[in-house]
C-alpha atoms as a PDB file:
ATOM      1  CA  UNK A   1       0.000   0.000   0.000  1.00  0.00           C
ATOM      2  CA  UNK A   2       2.699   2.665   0.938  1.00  0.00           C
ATOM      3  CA  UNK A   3       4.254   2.008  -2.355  1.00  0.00           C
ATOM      4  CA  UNK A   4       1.404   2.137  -4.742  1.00  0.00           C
ATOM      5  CA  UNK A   5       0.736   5.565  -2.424  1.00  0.00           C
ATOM      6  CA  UNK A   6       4.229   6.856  -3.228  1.00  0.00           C
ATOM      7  CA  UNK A   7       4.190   5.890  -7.095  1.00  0.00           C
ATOM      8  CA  UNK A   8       0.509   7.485  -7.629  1.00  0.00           C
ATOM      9  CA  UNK A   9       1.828  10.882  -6.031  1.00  0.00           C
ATOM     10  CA  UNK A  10       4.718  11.157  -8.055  1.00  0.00           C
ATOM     11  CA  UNK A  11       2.608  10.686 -11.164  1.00  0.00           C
ATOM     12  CA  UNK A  12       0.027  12.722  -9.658  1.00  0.00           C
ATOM     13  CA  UNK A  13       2.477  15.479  -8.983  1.00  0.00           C
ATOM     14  CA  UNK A  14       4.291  14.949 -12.759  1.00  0.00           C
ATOM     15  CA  UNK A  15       1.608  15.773 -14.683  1.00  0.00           C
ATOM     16  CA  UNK A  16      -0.549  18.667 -11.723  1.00  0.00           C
ATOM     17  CA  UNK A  17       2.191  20.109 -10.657  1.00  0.00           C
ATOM     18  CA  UNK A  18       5.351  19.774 -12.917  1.00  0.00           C
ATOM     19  CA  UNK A  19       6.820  22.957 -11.560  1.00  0.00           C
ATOM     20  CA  UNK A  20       7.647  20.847  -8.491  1.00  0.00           C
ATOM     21  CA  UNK A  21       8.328  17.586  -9.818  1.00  0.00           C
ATOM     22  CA  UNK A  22      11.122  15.673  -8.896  1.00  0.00           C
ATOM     23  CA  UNK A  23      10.132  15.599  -5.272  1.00  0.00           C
ATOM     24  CA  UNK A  24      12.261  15.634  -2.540  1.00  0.00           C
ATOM     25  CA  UNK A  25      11.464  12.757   0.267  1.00  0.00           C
ATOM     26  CA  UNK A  26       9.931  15.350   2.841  1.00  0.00           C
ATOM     27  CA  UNK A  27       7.622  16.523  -0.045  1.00  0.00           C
ATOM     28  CA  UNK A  28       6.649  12.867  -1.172  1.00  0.00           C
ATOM     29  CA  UNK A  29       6.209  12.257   2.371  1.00  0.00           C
ATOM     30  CA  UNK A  30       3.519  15.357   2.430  1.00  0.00           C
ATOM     31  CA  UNK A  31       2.364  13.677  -1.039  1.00  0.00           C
ATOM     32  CA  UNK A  32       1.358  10.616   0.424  1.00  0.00           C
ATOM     33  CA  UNK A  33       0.242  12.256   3.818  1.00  0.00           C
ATOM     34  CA  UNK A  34      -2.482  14.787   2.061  1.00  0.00           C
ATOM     35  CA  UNK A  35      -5.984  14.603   3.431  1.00  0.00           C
ATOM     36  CA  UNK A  36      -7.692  16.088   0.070  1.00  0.00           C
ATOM     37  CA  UNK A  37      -7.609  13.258  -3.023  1.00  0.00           C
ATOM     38  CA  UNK A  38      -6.628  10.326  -0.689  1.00  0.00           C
ATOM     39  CA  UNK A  39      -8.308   7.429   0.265  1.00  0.00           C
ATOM     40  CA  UNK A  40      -7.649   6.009   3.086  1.00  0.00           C
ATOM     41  CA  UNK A  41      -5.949   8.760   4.698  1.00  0.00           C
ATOM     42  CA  UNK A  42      -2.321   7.799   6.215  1.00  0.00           C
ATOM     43  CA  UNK A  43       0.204   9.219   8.678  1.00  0.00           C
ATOM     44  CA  UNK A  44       3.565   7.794   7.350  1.00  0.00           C
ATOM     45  CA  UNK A  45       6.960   8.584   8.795  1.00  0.00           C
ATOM     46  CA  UNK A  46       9.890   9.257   6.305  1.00  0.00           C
ATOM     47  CA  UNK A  47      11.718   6.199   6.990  1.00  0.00           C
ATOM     48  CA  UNK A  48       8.871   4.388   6.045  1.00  0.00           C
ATOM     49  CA  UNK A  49       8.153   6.231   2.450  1.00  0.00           C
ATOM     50  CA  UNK A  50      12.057   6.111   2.377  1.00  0.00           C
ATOM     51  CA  UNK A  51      11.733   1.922   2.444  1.00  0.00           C
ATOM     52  CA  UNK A  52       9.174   2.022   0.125  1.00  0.00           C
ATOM     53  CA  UNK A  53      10.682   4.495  -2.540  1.00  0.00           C
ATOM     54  CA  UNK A  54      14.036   1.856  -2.232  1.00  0.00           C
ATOM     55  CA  UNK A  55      12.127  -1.154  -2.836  1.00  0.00           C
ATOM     56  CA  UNK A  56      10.334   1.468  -6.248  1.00  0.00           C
ATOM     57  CA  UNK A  57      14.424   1.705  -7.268  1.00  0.00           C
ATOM     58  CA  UNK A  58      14.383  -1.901  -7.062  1.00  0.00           C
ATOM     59  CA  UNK A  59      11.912  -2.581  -9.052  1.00  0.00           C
ATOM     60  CA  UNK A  60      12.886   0.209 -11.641  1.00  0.00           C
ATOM     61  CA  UNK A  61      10.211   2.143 -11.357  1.00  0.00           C
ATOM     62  CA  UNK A  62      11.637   4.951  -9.404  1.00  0.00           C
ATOM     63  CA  UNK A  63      15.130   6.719  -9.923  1.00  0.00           C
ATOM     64  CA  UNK A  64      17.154   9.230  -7.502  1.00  0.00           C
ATOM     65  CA  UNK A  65      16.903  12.682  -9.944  1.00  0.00           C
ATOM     66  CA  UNK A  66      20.070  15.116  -9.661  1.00  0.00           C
ATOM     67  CA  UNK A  67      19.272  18.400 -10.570  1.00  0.00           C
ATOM     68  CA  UNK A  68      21.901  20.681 -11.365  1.00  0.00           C
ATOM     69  CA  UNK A  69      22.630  22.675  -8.086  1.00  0.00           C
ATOM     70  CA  UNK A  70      20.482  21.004  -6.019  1.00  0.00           C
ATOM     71  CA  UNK A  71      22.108  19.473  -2.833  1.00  0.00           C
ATOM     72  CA  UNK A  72      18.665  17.510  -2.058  1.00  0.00           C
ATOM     73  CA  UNK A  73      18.265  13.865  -4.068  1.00  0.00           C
ATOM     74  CA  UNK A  74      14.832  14.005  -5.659  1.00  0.00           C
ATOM     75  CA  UNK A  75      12.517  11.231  -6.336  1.00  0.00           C
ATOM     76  CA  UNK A  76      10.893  10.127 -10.146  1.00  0.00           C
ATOM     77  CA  UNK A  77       9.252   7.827 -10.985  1.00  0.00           C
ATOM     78  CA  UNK A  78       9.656   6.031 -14.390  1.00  0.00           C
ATOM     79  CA  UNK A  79       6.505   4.262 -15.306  1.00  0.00           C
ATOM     80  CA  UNK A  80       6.796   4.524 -18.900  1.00  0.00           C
ATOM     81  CA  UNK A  81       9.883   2.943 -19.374  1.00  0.00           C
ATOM     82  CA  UNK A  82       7.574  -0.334 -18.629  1.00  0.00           C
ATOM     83  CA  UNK A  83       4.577   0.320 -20.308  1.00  0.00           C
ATOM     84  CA  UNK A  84       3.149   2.547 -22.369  1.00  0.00           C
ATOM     85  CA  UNK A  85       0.246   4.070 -21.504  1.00  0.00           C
ATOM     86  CA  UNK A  86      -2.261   6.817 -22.935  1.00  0.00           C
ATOM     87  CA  UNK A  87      -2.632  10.559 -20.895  1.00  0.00           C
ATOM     88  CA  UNK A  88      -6.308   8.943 -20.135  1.00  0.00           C
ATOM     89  CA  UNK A  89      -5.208   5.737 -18.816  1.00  0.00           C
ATOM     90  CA  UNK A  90      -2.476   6.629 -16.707  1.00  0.00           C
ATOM     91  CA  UNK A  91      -4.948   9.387 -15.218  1.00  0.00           C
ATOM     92  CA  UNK A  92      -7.027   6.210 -14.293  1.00  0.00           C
ATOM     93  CA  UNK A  93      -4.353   4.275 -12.649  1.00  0.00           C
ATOM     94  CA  UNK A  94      -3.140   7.132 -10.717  1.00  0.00           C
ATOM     95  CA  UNK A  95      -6.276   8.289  -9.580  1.00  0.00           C
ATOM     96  CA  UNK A  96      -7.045   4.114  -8.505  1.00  0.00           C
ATOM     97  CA  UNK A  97      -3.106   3.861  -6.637  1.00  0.00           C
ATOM     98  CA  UNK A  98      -4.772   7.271  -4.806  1.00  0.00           C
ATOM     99  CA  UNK A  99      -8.164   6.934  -4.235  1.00  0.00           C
ATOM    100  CA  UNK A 100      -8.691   3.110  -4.117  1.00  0.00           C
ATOM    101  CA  UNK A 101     -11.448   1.407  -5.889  1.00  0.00           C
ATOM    102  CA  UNK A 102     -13.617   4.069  -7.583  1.00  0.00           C
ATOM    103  CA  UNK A 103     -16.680   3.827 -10.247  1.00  0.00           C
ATOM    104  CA  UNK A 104     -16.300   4.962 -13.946  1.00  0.00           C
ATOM    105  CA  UNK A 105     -18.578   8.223 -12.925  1.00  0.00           C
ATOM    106  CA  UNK A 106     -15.842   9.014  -9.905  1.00  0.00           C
ATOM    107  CA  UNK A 107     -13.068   8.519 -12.234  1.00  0.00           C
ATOM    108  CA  UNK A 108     -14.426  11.107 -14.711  1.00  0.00           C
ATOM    109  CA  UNK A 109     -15.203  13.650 -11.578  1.00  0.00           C
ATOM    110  CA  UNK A 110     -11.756  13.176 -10.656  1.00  0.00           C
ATOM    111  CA  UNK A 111      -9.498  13.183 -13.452  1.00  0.00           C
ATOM    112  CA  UNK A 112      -9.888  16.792 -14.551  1.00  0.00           C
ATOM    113  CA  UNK A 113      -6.579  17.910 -13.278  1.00  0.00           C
ATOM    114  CA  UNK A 114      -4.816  15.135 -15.253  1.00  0.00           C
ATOM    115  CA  UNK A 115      -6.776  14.926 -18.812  1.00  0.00           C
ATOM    116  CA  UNK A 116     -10.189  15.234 -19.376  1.00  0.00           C
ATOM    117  CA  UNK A 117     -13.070  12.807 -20.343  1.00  0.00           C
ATOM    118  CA  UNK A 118     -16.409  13.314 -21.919  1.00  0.00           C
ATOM    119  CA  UNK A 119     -18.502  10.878 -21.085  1.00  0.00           C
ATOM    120  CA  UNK A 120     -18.513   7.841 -18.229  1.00  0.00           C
ATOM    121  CA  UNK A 121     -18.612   5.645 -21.217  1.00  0.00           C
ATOM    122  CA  UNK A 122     -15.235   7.050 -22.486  1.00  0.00           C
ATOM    123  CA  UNK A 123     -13.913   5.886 -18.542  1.00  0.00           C
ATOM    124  CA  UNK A 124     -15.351   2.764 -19.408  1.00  0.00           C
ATOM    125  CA  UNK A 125     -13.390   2.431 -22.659  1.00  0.00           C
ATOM    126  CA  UNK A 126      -9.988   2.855 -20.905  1.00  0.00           C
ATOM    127  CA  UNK A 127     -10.944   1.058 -18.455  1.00  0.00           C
ATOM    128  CA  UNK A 128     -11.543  -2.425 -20.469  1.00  0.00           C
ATOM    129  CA  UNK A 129      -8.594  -1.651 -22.184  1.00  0.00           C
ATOM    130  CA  UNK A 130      -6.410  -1.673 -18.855  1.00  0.00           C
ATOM    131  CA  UNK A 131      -8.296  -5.031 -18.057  1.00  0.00           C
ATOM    132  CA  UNK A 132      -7.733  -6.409 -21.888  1.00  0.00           C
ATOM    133  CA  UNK A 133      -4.386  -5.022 -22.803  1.00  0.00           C
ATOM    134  CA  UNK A 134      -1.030  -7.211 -23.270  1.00  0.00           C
ATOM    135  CA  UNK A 135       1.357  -7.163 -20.497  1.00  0.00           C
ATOM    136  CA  UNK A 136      -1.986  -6.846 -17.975  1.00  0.00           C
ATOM    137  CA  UNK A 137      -4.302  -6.610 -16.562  1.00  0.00           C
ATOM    138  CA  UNK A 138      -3.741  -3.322 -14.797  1.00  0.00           C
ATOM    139  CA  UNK A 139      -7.288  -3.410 -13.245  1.00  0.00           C
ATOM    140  CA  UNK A 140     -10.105  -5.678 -12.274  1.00  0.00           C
ATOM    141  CA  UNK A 141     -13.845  -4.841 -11.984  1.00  0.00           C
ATOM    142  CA  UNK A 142     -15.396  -5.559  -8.368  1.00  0.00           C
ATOM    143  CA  UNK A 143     -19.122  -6.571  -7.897  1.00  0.00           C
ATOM    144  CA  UNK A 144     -21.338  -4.044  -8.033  1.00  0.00           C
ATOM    145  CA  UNK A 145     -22.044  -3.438  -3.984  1.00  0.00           C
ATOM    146  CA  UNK A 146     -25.398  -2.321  -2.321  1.00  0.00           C
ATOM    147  CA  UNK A 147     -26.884   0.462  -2.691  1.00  0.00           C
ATOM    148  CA  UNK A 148     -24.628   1.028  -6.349  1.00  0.00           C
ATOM    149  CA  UNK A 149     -26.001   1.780  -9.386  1.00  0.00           C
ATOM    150  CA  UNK A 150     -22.382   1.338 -10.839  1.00  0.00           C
ATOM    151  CA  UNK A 151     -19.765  -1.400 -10.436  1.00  0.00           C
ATOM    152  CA  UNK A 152     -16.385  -0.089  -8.851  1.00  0.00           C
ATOM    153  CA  UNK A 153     -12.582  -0.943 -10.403  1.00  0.00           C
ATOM    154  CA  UNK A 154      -9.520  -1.316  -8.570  1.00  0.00           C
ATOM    155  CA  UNK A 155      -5.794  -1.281  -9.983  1.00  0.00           C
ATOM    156  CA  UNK A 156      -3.623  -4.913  -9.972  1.00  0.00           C
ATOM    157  CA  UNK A 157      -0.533  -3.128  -9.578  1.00  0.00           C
ATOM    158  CA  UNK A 158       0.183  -4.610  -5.997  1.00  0.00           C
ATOM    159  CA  UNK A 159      -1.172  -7.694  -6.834  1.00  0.00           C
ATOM    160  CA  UNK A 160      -5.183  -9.687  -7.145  1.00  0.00           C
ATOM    161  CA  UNK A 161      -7.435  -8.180  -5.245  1.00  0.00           C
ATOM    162  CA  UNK A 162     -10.077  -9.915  -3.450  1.00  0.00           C
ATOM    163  CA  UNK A 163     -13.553 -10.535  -5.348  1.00  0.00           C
ATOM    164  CA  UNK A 164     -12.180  -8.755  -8.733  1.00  0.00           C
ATOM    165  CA  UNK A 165     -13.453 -10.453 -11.740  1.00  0.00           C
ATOM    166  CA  UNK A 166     -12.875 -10.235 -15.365  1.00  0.00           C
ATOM    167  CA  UNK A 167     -14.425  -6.542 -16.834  1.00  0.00           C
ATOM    168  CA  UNK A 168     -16.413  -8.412 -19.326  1.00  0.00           C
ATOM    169  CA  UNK A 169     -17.336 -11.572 -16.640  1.00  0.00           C
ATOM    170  CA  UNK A 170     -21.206 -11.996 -16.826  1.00  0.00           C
ATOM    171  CA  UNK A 171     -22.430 -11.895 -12.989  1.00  0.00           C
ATOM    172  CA  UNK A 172     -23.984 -15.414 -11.533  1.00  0.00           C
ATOM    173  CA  UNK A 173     -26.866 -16.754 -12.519  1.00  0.00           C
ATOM    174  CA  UNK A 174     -29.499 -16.830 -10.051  1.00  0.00           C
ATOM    175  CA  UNK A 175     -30.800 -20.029 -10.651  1.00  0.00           C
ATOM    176  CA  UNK A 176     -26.993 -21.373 -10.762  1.00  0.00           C
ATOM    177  CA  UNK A 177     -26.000 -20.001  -7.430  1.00  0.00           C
ATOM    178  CA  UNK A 178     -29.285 -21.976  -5.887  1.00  0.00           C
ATOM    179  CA  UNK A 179     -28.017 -25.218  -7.135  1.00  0.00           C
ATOM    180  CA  UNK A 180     -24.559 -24.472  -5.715  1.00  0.00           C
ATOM    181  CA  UNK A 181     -26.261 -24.132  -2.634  1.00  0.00           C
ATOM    182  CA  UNK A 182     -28.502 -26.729  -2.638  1.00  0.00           C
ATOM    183  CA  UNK A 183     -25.332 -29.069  -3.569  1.00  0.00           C
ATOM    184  CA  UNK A 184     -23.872 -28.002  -0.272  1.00  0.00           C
ATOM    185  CA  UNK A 185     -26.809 -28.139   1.972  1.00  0.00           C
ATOM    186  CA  UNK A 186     -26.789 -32.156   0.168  1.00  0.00           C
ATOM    187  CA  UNK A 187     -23.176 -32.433   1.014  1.00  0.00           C
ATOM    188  CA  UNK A 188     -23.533 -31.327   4.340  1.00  0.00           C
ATOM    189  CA  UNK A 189     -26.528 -33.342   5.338  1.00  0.00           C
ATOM    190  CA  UNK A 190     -24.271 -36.416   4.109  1.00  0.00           C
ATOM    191  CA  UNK A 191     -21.464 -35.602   6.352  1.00  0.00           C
ATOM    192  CA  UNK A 192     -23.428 -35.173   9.314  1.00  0.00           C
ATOM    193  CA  UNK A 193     -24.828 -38.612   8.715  1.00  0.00           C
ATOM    194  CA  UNK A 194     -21.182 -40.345   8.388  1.00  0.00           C
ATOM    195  CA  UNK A 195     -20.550 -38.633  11.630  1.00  0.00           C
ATOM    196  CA  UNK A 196     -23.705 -39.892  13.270  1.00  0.00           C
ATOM    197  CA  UNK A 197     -22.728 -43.403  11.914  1.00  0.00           C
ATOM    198  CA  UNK A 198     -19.139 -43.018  13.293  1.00  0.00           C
ATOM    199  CA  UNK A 199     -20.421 -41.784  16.566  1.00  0.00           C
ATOM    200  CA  UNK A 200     -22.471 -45.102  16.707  1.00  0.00           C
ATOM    201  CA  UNK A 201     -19.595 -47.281  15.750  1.00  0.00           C
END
């Protein structure tokens, strides 16, 4: 988690606030500290954004930036030397490493400072394309909760995440989930009978 926090601010601040970008560790520490655009909020320590950015350099997506008279060591990340990815669809991943998992009409809210979308159908474009694409998938659609008129997406960059399916997987069958649990009541009935045999033995 503290990594995909650290690697979604320094996108985030790349492309909002360029001006400032490479950031230093006490300003990707205020990054990934911000209450506004953040979900969950956290309270992280340097030394801990400081592990996380090192295990980034591992992995090559983050390198130390010297800027000519600067005595501080900035911090960039390096993304697209991996993949290749569209204005629109990185503005999707980094608002999902942010914000967590988000629907296609909070993505399009949200992404105004980063590109711009027309439509929550043109969300839903880049978004099967991140689930479709070669070298993914970068995210996973989550069932559609309570109360939601719209199913939520979450990003696959720190690994599966619990309950995603397929973008295009049809949801269950009704009558298909009632057999499933019909098979199991059978099964369990039959267990409970070897026991009570067992028992008697």
């Amino acid at each position: 988690p503290i990594e995909a926090r650290a690697i979604g601010c320094l996108i985030e601040k790349e492309r909002t606030t360029p001006e400032y970008y490479p950031l230093t560790l006490n300003a990707l520490v205020a990054a990934c500290n911000q209450k506004s655009n953040r979900d969950p909020e956290m309270h992280l320590e340097p030394a801990a954004v400081e592990k996380a950015v090192d295990s980034l350099r591992l992995k090559n997506l983050v390198f130390l930036s010297h800027t000519a008279g600067g005595r501080t060591p900035k911090f960039a990340h390096q993304v697209e030397k991996h993949f290749t990815f569209t204005p629109q669809e990185f503005a999707v991943l980094c608002l999902l490493l942010l914000r967590g998992p988000q629907t296609p009409g909070e993505l399009r809210s949200r992404a105004g400072r980063m590109c711009e979308f027309t439509s929550p159908s043109e969300v839903e474009a880049v978004l099967q394309e991140l689930a479709t694409r070669p070298g993914g998938p970068f995210v996973v659609k989550l069932p559609r909760q309570p109360g939601q008129s719209s199913c939520r997406y979450a990003h696959l960059l720190s690994g599966p995440v619990d309950g995603g399916q397929p973008a295009d997987a049809p949801a269950p069958a009704p009558a298909a989930e009632s057999d499933r649990l019909t098979a199991l009541a059978n099964e369990v009935a039959a267990i409970r009978a070897e026991l009570e045999q067992l028992k008697q033995q």
